[in-house]
C-alpha atoms as a PDB file:
ATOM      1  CA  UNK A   1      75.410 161.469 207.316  1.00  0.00           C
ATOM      2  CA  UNK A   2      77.648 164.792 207.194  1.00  0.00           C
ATOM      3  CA  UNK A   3      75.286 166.464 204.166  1.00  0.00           C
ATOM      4  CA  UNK A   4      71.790 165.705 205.807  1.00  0.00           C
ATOM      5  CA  UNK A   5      73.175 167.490 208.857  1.00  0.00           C
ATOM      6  CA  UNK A   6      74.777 170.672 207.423  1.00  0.00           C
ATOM      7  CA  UNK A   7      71.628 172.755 207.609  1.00  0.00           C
ATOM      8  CA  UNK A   8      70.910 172.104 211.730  1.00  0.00           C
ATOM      9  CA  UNK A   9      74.350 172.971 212.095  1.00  0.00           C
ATOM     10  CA  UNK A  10      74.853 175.265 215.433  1.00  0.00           C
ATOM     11  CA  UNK A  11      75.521 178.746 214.366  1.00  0.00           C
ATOM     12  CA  UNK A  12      78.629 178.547 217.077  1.00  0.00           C
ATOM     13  CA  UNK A  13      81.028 175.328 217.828  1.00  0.00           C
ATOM     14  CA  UNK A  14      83.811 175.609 219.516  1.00  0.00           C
ATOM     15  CA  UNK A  15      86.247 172.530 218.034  1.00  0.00           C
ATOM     16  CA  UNK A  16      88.836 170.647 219.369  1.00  0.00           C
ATOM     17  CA  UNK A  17      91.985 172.320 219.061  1.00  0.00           C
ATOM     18  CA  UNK A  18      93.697 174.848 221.438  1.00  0.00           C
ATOM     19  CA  UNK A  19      97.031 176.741 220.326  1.00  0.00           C
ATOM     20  CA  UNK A  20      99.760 178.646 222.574  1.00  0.00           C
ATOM     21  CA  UNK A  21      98.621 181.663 223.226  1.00  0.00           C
ATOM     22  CA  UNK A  22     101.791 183.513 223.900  1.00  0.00           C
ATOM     23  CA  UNK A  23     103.268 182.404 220.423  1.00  0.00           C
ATOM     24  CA  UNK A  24     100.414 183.158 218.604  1.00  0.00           C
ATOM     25  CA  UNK A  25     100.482 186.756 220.163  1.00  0.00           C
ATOM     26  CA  UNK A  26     104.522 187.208 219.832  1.00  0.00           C
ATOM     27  CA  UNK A  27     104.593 186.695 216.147  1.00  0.00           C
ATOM     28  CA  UNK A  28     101.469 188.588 215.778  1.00  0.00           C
ATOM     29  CA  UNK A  29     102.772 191.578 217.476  1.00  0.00           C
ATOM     30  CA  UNK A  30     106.025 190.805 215.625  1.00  0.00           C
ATOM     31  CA  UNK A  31     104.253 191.835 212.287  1.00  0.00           C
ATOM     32  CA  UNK A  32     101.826 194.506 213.739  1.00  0.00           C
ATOM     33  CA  UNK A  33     102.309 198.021 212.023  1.00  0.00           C
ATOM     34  CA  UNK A  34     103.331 200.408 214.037  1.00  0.00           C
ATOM     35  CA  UNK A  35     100.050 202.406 213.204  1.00  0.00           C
ATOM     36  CA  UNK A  36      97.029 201.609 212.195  1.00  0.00           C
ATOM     37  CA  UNK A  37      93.206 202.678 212.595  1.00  0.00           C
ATOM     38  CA  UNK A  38      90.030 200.811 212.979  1.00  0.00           C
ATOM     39  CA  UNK A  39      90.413 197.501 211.584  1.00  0.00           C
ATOM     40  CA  UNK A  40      93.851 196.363 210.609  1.00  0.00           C
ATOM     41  CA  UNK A  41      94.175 193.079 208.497  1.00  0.00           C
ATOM     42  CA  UNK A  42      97.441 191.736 208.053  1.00  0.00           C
ATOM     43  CA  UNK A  43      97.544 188.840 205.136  1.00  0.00           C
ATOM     44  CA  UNK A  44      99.201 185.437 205.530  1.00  0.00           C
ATOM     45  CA  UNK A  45      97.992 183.585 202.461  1.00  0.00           C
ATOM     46  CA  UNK A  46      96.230 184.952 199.539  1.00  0.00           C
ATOM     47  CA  UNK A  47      95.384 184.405 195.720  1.00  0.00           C
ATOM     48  CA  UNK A  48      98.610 183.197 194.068  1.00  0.00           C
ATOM     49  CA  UNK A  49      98.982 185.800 191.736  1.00  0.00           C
ATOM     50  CA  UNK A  50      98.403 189.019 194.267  1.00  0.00           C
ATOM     51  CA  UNK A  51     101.392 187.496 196.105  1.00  0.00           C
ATOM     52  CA  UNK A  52     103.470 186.675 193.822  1.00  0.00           C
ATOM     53  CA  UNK A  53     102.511 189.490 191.425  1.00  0.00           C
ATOM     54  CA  UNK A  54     104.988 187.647 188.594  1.00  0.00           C
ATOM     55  CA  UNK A  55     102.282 185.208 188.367  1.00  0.00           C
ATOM     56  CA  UNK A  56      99.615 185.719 186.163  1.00  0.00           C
ATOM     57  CA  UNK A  57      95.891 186.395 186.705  1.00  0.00           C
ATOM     58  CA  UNK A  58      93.633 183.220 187.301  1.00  0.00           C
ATOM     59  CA  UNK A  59      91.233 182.688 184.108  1.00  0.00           C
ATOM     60  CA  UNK A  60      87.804 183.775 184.994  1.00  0.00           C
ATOM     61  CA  UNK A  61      85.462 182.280 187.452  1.00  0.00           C
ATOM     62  CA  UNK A  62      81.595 181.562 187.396  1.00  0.00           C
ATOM     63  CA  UNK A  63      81.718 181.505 191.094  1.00  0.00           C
ATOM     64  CA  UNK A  64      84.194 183.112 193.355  1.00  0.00           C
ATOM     65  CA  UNK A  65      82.837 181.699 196.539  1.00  0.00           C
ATOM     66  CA  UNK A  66      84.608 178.218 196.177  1.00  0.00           C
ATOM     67  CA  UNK A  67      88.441 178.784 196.789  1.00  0.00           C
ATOM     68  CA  UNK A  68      89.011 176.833 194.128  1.00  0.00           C
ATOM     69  CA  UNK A  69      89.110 179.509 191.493  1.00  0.00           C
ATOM     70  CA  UNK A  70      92.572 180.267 191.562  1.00  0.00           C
ATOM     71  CA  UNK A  71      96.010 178.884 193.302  1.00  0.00           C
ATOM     72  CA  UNK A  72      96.877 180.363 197.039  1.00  0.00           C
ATOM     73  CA  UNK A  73     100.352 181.681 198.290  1.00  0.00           C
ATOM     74  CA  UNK A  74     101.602 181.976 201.767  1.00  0.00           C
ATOM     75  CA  UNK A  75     103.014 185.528 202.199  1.00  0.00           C
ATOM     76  CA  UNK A  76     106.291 186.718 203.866  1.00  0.00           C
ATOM     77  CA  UNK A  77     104.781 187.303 206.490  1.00  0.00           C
ATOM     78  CA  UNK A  78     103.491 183.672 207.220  1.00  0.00           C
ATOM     79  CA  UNK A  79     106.916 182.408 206.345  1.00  0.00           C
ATOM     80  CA  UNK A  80     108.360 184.632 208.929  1.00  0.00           C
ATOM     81  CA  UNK A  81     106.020 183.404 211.976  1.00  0.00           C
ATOM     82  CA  UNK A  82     106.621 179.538 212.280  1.00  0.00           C
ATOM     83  CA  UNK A  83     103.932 179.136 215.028  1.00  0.00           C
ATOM     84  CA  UNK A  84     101.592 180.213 213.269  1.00  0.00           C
ATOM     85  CA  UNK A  85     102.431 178.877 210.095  1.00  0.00           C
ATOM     86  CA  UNK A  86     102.329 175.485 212.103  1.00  0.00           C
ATOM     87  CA  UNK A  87      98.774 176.314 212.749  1.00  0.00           C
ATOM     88  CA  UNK A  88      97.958 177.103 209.397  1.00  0.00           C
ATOM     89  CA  UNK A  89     100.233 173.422 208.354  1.00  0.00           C
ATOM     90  CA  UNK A  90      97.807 171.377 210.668  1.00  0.00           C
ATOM     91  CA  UNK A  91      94.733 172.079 208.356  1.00  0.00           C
ATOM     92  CA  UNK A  92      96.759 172.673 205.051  1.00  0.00           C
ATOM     93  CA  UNK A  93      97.662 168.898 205.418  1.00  0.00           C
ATOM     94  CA  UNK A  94      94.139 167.844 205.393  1.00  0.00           C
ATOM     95  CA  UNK A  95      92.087 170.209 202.698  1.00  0.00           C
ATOM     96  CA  UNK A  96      93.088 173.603 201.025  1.00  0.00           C
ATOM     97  CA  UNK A  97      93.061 176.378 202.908  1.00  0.00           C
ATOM     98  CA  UNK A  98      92.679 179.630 201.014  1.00  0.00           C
ATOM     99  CA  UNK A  99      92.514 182.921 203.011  1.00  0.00           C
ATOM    100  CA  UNK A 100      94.469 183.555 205.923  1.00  0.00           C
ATOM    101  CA  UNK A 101      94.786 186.792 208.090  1.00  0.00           C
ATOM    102  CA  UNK A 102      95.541 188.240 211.160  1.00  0.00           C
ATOM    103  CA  UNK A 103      92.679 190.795 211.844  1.00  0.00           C
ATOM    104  CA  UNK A 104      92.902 193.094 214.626  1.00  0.00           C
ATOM    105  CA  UNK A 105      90.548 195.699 216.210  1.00  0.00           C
ATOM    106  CA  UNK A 106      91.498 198.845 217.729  1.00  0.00           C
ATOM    107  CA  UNK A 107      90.255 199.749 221.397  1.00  0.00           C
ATOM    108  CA  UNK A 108      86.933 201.632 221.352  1.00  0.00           C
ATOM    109  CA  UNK A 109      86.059 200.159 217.710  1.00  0.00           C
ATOM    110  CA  UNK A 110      82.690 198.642 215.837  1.00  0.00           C
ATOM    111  CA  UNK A 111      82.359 195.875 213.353  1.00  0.00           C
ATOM    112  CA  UNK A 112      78.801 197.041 212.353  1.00  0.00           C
ATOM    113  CA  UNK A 113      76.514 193.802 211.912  1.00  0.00           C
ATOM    114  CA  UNK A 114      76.667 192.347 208.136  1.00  0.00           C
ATOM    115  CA  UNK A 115      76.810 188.712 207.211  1.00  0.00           C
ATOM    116  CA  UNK A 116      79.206 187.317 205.059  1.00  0.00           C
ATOM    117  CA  UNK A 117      77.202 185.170 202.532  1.00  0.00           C
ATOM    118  CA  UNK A 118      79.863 182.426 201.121  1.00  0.00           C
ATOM    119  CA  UNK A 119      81.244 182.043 204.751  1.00  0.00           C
ATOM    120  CA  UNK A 120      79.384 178.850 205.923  1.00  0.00           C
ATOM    121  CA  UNK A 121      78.715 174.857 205.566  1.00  0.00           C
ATOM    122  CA  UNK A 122      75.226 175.261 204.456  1.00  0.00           C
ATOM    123  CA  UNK A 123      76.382 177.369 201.257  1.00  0.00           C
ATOM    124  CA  UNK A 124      77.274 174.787 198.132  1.00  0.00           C
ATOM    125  CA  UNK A 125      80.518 175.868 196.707  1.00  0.00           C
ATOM    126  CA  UNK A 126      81.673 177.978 199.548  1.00  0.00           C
ATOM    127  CA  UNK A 127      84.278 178.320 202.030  1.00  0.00           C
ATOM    128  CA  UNK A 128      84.210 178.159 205.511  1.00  0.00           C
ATOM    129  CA  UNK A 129      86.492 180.208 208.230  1.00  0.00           C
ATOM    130  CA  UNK A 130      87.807 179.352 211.195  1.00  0.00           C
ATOM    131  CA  UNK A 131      88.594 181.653 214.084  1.00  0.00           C
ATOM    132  CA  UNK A 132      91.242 181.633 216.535  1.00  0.00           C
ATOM    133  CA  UNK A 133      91.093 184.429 219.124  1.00  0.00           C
ATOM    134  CA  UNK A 134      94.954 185.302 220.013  1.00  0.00           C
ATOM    135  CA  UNK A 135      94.298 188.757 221.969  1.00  0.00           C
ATOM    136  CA  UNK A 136      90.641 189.802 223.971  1.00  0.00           C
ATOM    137  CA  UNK A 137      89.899 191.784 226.630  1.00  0.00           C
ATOM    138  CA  UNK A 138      86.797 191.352 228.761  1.00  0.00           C
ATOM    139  CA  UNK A 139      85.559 194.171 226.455  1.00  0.00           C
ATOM    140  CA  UNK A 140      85.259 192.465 223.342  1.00  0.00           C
ATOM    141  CA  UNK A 141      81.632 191.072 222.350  1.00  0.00           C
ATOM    142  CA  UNK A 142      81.715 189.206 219.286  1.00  0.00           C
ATOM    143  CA  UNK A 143      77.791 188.888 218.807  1.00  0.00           C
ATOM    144  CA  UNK A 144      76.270 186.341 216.174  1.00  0.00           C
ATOM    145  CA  UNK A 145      72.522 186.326 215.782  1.00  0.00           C
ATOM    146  CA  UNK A 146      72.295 189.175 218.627  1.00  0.00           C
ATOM    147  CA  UNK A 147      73.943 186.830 221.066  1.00  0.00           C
ATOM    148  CA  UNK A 148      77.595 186.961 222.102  1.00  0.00           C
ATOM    149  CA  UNK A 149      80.491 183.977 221.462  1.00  0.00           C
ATOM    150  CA  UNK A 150      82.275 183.319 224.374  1.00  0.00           C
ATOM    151  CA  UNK A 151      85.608 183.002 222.480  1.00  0.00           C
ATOM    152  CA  UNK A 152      88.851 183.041 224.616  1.00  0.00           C
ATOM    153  CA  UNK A 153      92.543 182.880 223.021  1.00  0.00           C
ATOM    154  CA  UNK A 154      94.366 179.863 221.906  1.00  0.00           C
ATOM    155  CA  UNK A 155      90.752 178.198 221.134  1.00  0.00           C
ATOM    156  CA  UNK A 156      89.288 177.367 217.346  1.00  0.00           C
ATOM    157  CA  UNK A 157      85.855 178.079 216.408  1.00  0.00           C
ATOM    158  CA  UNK A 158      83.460 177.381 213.611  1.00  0.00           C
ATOM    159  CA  UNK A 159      81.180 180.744 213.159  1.00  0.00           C
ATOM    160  CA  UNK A 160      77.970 180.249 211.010  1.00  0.00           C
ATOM    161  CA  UNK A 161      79.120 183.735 209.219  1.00  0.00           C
ATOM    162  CA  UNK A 162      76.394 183.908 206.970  1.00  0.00           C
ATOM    163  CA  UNK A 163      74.121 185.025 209.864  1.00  0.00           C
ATOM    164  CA  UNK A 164      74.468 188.223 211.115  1.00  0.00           C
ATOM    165  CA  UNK A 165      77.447 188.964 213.220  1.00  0.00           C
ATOM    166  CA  UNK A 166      79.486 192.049 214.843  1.00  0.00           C
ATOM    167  CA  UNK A 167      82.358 193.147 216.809  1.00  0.00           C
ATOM    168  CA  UNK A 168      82.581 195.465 219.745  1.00  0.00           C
ATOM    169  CA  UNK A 169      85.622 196.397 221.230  1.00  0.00           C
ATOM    170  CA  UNK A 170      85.067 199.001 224.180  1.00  0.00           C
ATOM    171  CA  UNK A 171      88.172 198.072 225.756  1.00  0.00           C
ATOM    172  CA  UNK A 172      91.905 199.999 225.954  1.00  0.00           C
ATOM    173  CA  UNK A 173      93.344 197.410 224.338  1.00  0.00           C
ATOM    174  CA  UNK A 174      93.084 196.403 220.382  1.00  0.00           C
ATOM    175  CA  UNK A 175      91.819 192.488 219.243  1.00  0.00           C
ATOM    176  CA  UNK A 176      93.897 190.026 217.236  1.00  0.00           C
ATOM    177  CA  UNK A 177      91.866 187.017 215.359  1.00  0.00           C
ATOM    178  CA  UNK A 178      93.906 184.748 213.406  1.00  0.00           C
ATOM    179  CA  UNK A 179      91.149 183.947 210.729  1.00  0.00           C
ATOM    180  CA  UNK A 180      91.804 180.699 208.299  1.00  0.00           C
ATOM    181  CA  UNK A 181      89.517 180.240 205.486  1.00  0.00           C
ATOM    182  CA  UNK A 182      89.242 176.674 204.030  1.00  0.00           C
ATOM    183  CA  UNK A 183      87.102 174.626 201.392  1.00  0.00           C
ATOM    184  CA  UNK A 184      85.188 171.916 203.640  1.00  0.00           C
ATOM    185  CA  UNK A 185      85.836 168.541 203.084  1.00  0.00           C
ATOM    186  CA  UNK A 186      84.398 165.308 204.854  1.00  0.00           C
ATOM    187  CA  UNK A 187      87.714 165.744 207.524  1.00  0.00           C
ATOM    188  CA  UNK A 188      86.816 169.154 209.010  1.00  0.00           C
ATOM    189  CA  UNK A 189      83.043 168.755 208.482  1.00  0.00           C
ATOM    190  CA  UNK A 190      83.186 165.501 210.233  1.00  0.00           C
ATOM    191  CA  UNK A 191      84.973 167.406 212.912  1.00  0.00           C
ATOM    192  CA  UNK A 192      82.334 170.052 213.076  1.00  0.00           C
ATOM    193  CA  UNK A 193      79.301 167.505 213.197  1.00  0.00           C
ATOM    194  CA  UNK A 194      81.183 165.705 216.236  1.00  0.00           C
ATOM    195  CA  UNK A 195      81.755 169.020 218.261  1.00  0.00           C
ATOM    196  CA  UNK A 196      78.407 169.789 218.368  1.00  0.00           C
END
């Protein structure tokens, strides 16, 4: 039932989770860089091997989209933020999540539209990516398809990513995102289906 739906799936579904705000944005700022321009991405989890750079390079892949292609670490940084790492636990314990990052936008910044083609359900062999909004300001449009996602902190969001998207910051103050990228398997895609 899952597969005959995934290409009518909404390109915007807000699921049901909700995390603390205030923690998320406490360990984010913990981490922050004291500097940074534009659009600042601080890693929690990667590709085994660039986090542990002891380990060696995963043999070669025919398709990189699928996470599968190589073993994922979570960084220092994850370790030393055990809210969010709790976050990241709660979907770790039901499919592999690959890519995770804290991605932050300065005030008065542009994510110019693009699409990010292995970022969605209807893509065989792909990823998906969740987004949980920790920091906004009523200045930040997040517009997908030329429409904007009403996205407020704490909540978790499925983003049809492979459609066109952008960012717009025009406020004082910069944006955090805690992103999580994960393969889909029936327990989040049956989540997705029933949030529609």
């Amino acid at each position: 039932m899952i597969e005959s739906n995934l290409n009518t799936t909404k390109d915007r579904i807000q699921l049901p989770f909700y995390f603390d705000v205030d923690k998320m944005l406490s360990e984010a700022k913990a981490l922050a860089k004291d500097q940074f321009e534009y659009y600042n991405v601080i890693q929690l989890r990667g590709p085994a091997h660039l986090i542990d750079t002891t380990l060696p390079f995963p043999p070669p892949a025919d398709d990189y989209a699928d996470g599968s292609w190589t073993d994922w670490l979570d960084t220092g940084s994850l370790k030393k933020s055990p809210y969010l790492n709790s976050i990241i636990e709660t979907f770790k314990k039901e499919t592999t999540v690959t890519l995770v990052r804290l991605l932050r936008l300065a005030p008065n910044s542009v994510v110019k539209e693009h699409t990010d083609p292995t970022l969605g359900l209807e893509i065989e062999k792909s990823v998906i990516r969740l987004t949980i909004p920790i920091l906004n300001n009523k200045e930040v449009i997040f517009n997908l398809n030329k429409t904007p996602v009403n996205m407020k902190p704490g909540q978790c969001w499925y983003l049809k990513l492979t459609d066109p998207h952008e960012v717009i910051n025009n406020g004082n103050e910069e944006r955090i995102n805690l992103t999580i990228d994960m393969i889909p398997n029936k327990w989040i895609k049956d989540i997705i289906e029933k949030s529609q």
